[in-house]
Protein backbone atom coordinates (compact mmCIF):
# COMPACT_ATOMS: atom_id res chain seq x y z
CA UNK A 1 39.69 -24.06 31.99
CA UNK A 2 36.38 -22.66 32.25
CA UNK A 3 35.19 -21.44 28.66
CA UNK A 4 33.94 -18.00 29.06
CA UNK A 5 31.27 -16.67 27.01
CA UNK A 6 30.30 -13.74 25.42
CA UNK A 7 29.56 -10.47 27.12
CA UNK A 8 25.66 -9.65 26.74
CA UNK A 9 22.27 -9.17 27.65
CA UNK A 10 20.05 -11.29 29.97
CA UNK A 11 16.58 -11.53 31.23
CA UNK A 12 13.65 -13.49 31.79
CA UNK A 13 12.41 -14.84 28.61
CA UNK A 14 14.91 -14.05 26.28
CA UNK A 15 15.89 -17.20 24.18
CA UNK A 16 11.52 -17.85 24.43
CA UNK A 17 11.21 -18.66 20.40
CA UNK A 18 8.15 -18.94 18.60
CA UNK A 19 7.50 -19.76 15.14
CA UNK A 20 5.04 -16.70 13.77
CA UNK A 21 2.31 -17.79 11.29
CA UNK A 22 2.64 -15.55 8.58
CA UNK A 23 -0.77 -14.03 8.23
CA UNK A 24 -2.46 -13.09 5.08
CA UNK A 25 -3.02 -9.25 4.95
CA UNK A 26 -6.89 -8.37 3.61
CA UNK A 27 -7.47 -5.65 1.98
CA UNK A 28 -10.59 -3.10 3.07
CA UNK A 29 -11.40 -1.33 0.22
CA UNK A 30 -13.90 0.64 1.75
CA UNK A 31 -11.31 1.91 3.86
CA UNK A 32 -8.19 2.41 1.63
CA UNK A 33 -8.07 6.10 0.11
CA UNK A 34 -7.07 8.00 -3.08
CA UNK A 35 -4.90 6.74 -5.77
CA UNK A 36 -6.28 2.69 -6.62
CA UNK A 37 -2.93 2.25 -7.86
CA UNK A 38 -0.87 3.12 -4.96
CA UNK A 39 2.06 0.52 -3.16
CA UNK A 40 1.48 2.97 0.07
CA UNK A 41 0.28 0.28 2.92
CA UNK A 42 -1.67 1.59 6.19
CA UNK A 43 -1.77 -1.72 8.11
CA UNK A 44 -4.30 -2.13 11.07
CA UNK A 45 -3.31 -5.19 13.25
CA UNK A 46 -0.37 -6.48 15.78
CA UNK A 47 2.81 -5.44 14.38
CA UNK A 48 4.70 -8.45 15.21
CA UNK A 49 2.38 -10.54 13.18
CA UNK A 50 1.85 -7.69 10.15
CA UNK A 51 5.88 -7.69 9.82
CA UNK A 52 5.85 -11.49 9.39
CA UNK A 53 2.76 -10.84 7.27
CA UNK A 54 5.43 -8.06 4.95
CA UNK A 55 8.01 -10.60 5.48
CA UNK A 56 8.08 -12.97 2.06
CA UNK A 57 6.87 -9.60 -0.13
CA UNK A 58 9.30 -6.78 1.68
CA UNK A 59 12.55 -8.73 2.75
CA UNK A 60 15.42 -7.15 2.02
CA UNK A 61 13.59 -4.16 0.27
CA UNK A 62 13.04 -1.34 3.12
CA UNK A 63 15.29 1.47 3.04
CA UNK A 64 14.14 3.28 6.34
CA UNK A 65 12.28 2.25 9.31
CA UNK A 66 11.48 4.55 12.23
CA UNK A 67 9.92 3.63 15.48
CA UNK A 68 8.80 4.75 18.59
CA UNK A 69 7.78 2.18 20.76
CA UNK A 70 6.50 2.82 24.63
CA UNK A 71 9.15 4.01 26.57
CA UNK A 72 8.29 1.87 29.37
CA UNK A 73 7.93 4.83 32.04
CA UNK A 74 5.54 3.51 34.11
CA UNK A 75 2.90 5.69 32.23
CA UNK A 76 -0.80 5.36 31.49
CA UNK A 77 -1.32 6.00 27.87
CA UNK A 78 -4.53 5.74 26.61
CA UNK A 79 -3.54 4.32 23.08
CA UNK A 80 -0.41 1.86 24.70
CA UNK A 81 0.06 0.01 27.68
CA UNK A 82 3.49 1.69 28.68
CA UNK A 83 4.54 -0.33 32.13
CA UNK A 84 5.08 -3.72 31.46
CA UNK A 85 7.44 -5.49 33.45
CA UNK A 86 10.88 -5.10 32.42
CA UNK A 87 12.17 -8.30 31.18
CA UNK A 88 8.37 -8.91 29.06
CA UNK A 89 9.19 -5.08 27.28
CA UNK A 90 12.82 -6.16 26.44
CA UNK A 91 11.14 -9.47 25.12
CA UNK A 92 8.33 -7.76 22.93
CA UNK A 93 11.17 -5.56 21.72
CA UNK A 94 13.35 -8.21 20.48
CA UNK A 95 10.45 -10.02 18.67
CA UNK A 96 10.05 -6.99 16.42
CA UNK A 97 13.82 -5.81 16.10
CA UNK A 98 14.18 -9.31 14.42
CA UNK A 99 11.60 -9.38 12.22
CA UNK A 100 12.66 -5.34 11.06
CA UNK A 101 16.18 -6.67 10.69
CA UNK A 102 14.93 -9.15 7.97
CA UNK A 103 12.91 -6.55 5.98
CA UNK A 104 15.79 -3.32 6.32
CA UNK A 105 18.01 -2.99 2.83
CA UNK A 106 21.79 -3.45 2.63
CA UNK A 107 22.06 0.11 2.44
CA UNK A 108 19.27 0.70 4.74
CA UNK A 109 19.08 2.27 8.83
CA UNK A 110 16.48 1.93 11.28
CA UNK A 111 15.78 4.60 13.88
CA UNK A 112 14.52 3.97 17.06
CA UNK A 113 13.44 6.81 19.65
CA UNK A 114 13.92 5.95 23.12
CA UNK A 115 14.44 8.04 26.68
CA UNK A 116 16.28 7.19 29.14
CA UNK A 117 14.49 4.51 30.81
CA UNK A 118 15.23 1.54 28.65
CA UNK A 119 18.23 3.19 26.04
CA UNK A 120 20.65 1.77 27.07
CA UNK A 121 19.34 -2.09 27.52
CA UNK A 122 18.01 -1.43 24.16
CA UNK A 123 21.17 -0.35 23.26
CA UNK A 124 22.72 -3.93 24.14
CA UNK A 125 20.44 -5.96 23.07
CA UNK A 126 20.53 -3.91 19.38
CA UNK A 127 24.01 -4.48 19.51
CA UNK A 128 23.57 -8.15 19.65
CA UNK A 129 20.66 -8.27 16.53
CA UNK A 130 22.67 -5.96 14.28
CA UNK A 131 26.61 -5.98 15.40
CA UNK A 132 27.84 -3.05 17.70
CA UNK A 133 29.76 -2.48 13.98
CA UNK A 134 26.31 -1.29 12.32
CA UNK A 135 25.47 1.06 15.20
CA UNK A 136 26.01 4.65 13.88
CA UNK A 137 25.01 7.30 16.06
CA UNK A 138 22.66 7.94 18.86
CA UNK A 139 20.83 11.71 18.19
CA UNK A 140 20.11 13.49 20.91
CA UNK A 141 16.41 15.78 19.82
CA UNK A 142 15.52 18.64 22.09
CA UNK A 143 12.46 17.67 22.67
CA UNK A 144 11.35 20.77 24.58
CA UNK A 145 11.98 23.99 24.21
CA UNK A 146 11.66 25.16 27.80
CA UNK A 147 12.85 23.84 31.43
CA UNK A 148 10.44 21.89 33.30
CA UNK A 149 9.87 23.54 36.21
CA UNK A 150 8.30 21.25 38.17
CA UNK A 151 10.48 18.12 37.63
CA UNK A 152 11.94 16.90 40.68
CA UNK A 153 15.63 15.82 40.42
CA UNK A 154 16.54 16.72 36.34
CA UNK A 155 14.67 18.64 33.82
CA UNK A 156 14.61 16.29 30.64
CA UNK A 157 15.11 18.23 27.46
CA UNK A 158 15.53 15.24 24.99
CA UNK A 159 15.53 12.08 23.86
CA UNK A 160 17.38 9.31 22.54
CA UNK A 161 17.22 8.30 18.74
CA UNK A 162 19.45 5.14 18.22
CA UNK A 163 20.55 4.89 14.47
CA UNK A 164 22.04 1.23 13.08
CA UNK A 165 22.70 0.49 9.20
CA UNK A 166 21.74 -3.15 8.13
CA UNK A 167 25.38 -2.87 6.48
CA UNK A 168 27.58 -0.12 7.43
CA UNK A 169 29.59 -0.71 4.58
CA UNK A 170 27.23 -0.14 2.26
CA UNK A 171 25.06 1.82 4.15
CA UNK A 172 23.75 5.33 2.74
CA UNK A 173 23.10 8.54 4.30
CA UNK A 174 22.43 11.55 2.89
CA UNK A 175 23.98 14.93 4.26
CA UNK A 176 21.88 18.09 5.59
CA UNK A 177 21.79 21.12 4.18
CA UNK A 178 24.66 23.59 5.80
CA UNK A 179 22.28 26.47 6.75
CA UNK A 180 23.74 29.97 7.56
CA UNK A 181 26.10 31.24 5.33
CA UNK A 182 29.42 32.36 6.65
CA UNK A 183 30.07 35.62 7.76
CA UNK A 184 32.86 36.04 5.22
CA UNK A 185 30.38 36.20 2.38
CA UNK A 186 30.00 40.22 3.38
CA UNK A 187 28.82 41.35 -0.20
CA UNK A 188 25.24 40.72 -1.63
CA UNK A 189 24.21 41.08 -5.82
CA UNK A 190 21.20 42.79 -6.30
CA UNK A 191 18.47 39.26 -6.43
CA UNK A 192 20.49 38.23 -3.24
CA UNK A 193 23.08 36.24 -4.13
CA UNK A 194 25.84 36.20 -1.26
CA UNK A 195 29.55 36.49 -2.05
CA UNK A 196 32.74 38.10 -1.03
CA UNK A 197 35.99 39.14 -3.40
CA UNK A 198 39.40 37.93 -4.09
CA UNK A 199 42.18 39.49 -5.64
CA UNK A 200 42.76 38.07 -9.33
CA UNK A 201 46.08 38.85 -8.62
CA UNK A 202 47.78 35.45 -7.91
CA UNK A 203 49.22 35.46 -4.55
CA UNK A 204 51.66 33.49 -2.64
CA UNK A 205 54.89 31.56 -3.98
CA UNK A 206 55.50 31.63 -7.43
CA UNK A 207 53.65 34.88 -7.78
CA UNK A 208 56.03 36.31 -10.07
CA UNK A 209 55.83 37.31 -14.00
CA UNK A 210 58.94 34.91 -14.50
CA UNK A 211 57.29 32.01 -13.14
CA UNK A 212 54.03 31.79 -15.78
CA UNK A 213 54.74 34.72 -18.37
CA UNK A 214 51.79 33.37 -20.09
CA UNK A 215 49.81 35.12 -17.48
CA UNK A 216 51.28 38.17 -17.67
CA UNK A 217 48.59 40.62 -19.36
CA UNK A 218 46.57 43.79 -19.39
CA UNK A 219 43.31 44.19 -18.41
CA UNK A 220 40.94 47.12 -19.18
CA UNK A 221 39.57 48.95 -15.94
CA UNK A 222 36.43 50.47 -16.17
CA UNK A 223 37.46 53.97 -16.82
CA UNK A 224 39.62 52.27 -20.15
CA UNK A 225 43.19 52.01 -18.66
CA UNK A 226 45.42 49.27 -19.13
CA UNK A 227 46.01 47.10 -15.52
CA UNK A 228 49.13 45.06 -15.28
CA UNK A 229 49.08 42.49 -12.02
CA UNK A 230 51.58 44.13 -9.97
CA UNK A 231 53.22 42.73 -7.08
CA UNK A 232 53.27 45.02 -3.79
CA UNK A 233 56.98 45.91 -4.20
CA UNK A 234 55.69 47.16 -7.79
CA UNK A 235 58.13 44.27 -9.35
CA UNK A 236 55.62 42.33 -12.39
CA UNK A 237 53.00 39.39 -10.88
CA UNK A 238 50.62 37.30 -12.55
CA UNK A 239 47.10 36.69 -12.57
CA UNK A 240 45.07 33.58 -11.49
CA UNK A 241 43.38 33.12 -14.36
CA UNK A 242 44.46 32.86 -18.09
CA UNK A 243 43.06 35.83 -20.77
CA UNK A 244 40.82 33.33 -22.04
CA UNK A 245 38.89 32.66 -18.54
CA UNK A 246 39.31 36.11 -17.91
CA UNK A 247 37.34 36.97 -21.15
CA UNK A 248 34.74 34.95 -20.54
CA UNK A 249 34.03 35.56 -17.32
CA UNK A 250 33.13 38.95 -17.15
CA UNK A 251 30.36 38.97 -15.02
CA UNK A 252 32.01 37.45 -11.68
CA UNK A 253 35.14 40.48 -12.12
CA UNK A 254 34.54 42.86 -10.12
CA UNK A 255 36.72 46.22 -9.63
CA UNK A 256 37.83 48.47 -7.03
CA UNK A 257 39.08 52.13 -7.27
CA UNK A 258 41.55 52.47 -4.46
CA UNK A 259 44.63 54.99 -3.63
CA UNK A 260 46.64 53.01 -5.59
CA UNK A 261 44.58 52.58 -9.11
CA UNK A 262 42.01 50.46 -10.11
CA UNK A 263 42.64 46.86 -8.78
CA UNK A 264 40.61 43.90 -10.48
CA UNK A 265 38.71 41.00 -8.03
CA UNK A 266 36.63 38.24 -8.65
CA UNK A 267 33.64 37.14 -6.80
CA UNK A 268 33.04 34.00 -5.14
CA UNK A 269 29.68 33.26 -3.85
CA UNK A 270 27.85 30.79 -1.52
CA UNK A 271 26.31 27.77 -2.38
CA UNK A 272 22.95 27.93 -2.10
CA UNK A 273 22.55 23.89 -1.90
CA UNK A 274 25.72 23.67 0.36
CA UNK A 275 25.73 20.52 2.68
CA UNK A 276 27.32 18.98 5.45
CA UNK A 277 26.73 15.44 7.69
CA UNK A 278 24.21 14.93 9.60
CA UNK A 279 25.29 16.36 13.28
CA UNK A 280 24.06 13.84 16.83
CA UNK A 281 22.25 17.06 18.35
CA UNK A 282 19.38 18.27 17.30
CA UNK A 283 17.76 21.29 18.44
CA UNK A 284 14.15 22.22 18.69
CA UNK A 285 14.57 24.95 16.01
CA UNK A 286 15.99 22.07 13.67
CA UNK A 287 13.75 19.13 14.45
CA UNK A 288 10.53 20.84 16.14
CA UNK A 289 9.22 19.91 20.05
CA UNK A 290 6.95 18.17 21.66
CA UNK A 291 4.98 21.77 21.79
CA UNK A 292 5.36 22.03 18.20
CA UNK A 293 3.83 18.46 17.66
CA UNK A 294 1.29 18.73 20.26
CA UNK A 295 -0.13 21.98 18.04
CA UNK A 296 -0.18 19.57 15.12
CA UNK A 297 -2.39 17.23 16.71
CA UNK A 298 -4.61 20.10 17.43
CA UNK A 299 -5.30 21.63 14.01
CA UNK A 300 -5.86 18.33 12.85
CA UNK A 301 -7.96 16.55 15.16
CA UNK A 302 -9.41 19.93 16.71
CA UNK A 303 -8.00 18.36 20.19
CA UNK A 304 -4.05 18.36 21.72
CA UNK A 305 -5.33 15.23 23.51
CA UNK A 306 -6.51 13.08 20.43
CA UNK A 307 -2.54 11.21 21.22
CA UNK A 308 -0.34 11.75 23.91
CA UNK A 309 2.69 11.51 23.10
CA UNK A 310 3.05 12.31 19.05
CA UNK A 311 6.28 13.65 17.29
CA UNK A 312 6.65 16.93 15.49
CA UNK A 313 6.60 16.64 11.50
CA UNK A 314 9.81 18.34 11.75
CA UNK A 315 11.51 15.78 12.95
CA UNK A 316 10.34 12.95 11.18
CA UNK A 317 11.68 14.76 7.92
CA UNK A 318 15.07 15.07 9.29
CA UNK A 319 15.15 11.58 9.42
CA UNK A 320 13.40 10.58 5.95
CA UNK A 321 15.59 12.92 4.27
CA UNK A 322 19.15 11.61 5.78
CA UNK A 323 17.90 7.96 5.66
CA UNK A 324 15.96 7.80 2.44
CA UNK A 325 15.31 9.34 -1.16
CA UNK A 326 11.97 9.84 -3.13
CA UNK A 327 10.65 6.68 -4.29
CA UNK A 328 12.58 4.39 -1.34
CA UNK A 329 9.81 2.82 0.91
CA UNK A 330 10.23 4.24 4.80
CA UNK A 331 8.08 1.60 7.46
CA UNK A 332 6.85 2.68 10.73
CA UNK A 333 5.37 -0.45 13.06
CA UNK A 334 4.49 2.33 16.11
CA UNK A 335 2.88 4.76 13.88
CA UNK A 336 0.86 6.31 16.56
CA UNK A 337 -0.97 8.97 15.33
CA UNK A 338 0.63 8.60 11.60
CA UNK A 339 3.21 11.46 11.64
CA UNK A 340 5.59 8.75 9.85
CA UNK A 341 3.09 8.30 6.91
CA UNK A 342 2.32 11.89 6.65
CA UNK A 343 5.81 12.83 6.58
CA UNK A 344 6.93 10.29 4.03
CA UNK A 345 3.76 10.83 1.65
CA UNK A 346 4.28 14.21 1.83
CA UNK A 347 7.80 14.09 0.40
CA UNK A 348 7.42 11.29 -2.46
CA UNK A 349 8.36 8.22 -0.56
CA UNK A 350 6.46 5.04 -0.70
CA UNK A 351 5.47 3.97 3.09
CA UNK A 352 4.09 1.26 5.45
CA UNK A 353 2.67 1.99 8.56
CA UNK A 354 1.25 -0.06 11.16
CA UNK A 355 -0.84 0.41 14.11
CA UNK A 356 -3.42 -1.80 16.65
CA UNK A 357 -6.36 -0.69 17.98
CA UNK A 358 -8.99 1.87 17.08
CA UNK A 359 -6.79 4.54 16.91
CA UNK A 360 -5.53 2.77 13.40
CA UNK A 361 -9.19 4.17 12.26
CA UNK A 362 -9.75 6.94 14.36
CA UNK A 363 -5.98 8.94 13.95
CA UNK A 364 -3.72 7.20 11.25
CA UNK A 365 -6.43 6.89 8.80
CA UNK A 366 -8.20 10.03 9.41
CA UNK A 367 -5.02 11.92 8.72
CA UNK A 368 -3.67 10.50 6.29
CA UNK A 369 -6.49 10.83 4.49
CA UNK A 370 -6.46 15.16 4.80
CA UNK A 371 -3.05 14.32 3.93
CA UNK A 372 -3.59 12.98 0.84
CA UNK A 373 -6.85 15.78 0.60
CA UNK A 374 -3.60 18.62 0.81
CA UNK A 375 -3.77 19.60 4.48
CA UNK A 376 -1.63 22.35 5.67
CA UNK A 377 -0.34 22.02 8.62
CA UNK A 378 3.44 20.23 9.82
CA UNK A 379 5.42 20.54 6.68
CA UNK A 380 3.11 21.00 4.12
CA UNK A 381 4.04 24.63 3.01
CA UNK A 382 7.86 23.63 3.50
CA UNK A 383 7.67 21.07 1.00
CA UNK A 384 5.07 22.76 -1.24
CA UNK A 385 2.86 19.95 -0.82
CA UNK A 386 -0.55 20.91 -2.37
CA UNK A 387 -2.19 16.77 -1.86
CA UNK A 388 -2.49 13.48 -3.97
CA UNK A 389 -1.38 9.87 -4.02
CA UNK A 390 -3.53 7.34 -2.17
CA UNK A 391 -2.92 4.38 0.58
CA UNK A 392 -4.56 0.40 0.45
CA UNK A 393 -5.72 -0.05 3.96
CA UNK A 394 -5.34 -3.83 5.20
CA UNK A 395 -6.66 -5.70 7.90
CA UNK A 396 -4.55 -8.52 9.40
CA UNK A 397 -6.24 -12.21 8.88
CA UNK A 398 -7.50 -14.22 11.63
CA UNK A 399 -5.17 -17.03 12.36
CA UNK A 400 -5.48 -19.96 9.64
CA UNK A 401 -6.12 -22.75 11.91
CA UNK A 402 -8.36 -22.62 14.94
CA UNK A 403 -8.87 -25.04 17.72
CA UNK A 404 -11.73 -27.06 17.42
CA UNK A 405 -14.46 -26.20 20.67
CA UNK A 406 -15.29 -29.21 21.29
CA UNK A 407 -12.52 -31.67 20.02
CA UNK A 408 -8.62 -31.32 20.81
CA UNK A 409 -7.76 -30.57 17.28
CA UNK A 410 -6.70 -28.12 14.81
CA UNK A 411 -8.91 -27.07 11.95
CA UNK A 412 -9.26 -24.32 9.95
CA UNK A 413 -10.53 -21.27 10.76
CA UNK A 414 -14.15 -21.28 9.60
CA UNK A 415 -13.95 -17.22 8.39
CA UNK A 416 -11.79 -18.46 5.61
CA UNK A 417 -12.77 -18.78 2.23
CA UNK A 418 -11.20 -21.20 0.21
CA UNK A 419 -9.22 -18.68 -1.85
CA UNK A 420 -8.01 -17.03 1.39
CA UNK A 421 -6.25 -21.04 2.67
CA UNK A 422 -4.70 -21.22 -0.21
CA UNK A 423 -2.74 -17.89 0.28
CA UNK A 424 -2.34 -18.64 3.50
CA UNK A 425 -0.87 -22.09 2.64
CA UNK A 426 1.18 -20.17 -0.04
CA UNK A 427 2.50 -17.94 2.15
CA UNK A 428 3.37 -20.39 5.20
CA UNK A 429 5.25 -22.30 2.40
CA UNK A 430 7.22 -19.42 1.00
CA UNK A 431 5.48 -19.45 -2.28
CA UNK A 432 4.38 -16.39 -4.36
CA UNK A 433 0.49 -16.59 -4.31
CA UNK A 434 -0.78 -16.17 -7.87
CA UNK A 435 -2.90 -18.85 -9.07
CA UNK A 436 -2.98 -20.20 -12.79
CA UNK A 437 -4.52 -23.05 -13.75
CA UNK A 438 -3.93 -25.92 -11.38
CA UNK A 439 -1.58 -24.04 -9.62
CA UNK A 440 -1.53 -22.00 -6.23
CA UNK A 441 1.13 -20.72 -6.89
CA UNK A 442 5.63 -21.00 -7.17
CA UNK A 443 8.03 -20.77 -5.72
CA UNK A 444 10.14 -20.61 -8.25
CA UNK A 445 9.97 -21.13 -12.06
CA UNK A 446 10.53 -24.78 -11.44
CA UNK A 447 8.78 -25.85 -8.09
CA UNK A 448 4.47 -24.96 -8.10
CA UNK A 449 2.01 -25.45 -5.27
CA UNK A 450 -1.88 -27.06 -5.70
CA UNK A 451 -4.10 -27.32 -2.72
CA UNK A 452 -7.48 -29.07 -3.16
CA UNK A 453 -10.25 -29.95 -0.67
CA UNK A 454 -10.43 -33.38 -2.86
CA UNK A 455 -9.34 -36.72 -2.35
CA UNK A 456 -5.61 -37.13 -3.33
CA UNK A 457 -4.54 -40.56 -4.55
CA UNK A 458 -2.17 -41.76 -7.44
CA UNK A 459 -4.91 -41.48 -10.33
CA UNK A 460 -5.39 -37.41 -9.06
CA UNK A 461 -1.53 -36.77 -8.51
CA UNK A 462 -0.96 -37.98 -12.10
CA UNK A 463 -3.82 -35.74 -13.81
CA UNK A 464 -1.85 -32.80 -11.75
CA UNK A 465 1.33 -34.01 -13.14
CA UNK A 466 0.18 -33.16 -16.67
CA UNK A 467 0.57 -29.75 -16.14
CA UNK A 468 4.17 -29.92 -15.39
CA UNK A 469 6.99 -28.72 -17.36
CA UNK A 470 10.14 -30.68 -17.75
CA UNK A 471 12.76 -30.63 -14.01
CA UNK A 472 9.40 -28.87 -12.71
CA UNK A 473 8.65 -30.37 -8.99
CA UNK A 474 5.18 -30.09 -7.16
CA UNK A 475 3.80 -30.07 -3.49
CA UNK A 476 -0.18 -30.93 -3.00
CA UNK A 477 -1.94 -30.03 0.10
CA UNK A 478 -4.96 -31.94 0.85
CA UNK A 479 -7.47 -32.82 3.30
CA UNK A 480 -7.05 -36.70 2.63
CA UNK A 481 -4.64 -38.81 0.68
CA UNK A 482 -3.90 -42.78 -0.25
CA UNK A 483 -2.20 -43.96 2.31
CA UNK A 484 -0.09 -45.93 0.53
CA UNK A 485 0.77 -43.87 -2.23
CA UNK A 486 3.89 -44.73 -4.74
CA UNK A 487 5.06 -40.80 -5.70
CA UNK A 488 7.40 -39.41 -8.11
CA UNK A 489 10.54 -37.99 -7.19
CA UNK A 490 9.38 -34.43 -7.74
CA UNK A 491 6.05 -34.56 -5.77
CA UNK A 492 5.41 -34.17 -2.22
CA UNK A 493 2.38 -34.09 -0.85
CA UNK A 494 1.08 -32.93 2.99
CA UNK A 495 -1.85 -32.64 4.92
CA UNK A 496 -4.28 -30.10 6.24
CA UNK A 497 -3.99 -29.30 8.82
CA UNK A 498 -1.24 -32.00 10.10
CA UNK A 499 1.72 -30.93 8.19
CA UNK A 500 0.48 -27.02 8.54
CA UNK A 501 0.84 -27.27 12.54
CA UNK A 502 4.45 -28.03 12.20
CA UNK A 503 5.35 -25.27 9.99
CA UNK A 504 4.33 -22.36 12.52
CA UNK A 505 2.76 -21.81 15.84
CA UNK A 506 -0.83 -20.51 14.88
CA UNK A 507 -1.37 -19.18 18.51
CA UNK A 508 0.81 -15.56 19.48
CA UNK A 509 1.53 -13.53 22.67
CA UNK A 510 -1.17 -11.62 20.87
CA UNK A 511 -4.69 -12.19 21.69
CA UNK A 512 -7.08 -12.58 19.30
């Protein structure tokens, strides 16, 4: 019998695998902003290759990521080419969704804004990187706030946000607030506070004197007379409450004169921090529209043009806030025209963004920096944000090795100083860059790196050794080596650029 496989997603180019280099990431001081001190990260550079680049640093430690990618409508965007061929966007999509997958938390979701034109193949193919399992919702945002009138089959009033958890068992999400208070709460104290009353009588079974004398007792009315909880046949009740809590809550009783006497109530108000889950539609009045966002590209850039197709502030907070709290790191790797960074600075998380082209300069930088300066506009006065904090702003590294122009070799790339090869080799290697001594760097307390542009034989490995602890092992990269070299156990040493070229393919779908 035939074995059947499983039921998924094909196309052109799918199982295509390359090895990414993982590039060093250089910081441009004379472009980073505010606060020296800051972790915030405003990337400028392919994001396939900047992920790999966050890869070794960031696995495992981003709580939220939010994207959105080109839809893939067939339209001319001046900042994106948005009509590729099918099966290439689906490719370029996985790429990414892989590398995001590595750097999301346990407890972490990513969000991914879509429209109808490629949703639901997303939808598959996100099914297969995660698990259908970790997919939790997919939000539908009003993304307009009035019909088109000129569409020519179906008005489209929103969009597509597909949410997945890393772990959906351990996955967090935080709850909205409720919003209106219910009509029920009909009474109001005098600085506002909603409530409505309920009879401290005790009502319902067991309402009877005989069954809890205890709370059997007078209370004074206001005008000084003795009130007994009564039942309606006029047969003895009970109150709710014992003397004690009815002593020391003065404040929330609350009387009535009626026909009937004086009858005592207590007041139960609304919560003013009440919450509830996060709901799968949200409306333009809860998340903003693209009219709303349009207007915020305006008053900052003095032009509704300066991006075409940016998301509202609003919106981006509704996410933050249900996928993250202060201090958690939020990544965007389509950040557009930075509404991601803006959004998260403004409300105390630490974020990454990353963007291509000059647009990284001309929008993401330019506003985050009248961000950090204590702009106005989006959700600033929501969130009382007055300004402050800072970003590093980081170019992506050339690629380490180069071919040669004349020769059909590898060799490396001649913009590199030697400080910047040996990160490079550090990071390719999966060591932690931080050189001491003879040392690169380690990988771990017990395994160290040293890469030299000398000669390596037996006599230099041994002066090397010296500097090793006891069970510590060492790989040397080199130029040139003995041939015939007799090596301890714990040493291992490779060539540059030979043993480099296996390691990772140092030419992308990218182009430099």
């Amino acid at each position: 019998m035939e074995k059947k496989g499983k039921l998924e997603l094909t196309w052109v180019g799918k199982y295509e695998e390359e090895k990414l280099e993982p590039r060093i990431l250089i910081e441009d001081k004379s472009k980073s902003y505010g606060d020296p001190d800051t972790e915030n990260m405003l990337i400028h550079g392919d994001n396939l290759l900047a992920l790999k680049a966050l890869e070794m640093n960031y696995r495992g430690k981003i709580r939220c990521i939010y994207i959105d990618p080109p839809y893939n409508t067939g339209s001319a965007f001046e900042q994106y080419d948005d009509a590729v061929e099918h099966s290439l966007w689906l490719s370029i999509m996985k790429k990414r969704l892989i590398q995001l997958s590595e750097l999301l938390c346990e407890e972490g979701t990513i969000w991914v804004s879509l429209d109808d034109n490629e949703v639901h193949y997303f939808k598959v193919m996100a099914d297969e990187i995660f698990g259908r399992k970790n997919f939790i919702a997919d939000v539908a945002w009003e993304k307009s706030d009035s019909p088109r009138m000129d569409a020519k089959l179906f008005s489209s009033r929103y969009d597509h946000t597909l949410v997945y958890a890393k772990n959906i068992e351990l996955v967090k999400i935080n709850p909205v607030p409720s919003g209106e208070i219910p009509e029920h709460y009909n009474k109001q104290t005098e600085d506002g506070k909603r409530y409505y009353l309920k009879p401290l009588r005790y009502m319902g079974t067991a309402d009877g004197r005989a069954d809890r004398p205890n709370l059997y007792f007078p209370i004074i009315a206001p005008n000084g007379k003795k009130v007994f909880p009564k039942r309606a046949d006029g047969s003895d009740g009970r109150w709710r409450w014992s003397k004690d809590k009815v002593d020391s809550n003065p404040d929330i009783i609350e009387w009535v004169d009626g026909k009937n006497g004086w009858t005592a109530y207590y007041r139960i108000f609304a919560e003013e921090d009440a919450t509830r889950p996060p709901e799968t539609l949200w409306s333009f009045q809860f998340a903003g529209s693209n009219r709303n966002a349009k207007a915020e590209i305006k008053a900052l850039f003095n032009d509704n043009k300066a991006f075409d197709t940016p998301k509202p502030e609003k919106l981006i907070e509704q996410v933050i806030n249900i996928a993250s709290d202060e201090g958690d790191i939020v990544l965007d790797s389509f950040l557009g025209s930075g509404t991601t960074a803006a959004v998260a600075h403004k409300t105390g998380r630490k974020w990454i963004g990353i963007e291509m082209g000059e647009h990284a300069y001309s929008l993401c930088k330019v506003r985050m920096d009248k961000v950090i300066k204590g702009e106005q506009g989006g959700i600033s006065k929501e969130v009382g944000w007055q300004g402050g904090g800072g970003y590093k702003f980081y170019e992506l590294a050339e690629p380490l090795l180069v071919k040669n122009k004349v020769l059909p070799v590898y060799q490396i790339n001649p913009s590199y100083t030697w400080d910047m090869v040996c990160e490079a080799i550090c990071k390719i290697e999966g060591f932690t860059y931080e050189p001491s001594g003879e040392f690169q760097g380690h990988s771990s307390e017990k395994r160290f790196i040293h890469i030299t542009e000398e000669f390596v034989n037996t006599k230099y490995v041994m002066s090397i050794m010296k500097n090793l602890g006891d069970k510590q092992s060492l790989l040397i990269y080199c130029k040139k080596n003995q041939a015939d070299m007799m090596l301890p156990e714990n040493v291992e040493v490779k060539k540059i650029p030979k043993d480099l070229l296996d390691k990772c393919n140092f030419e992308s779908e990218v182009q430099e």
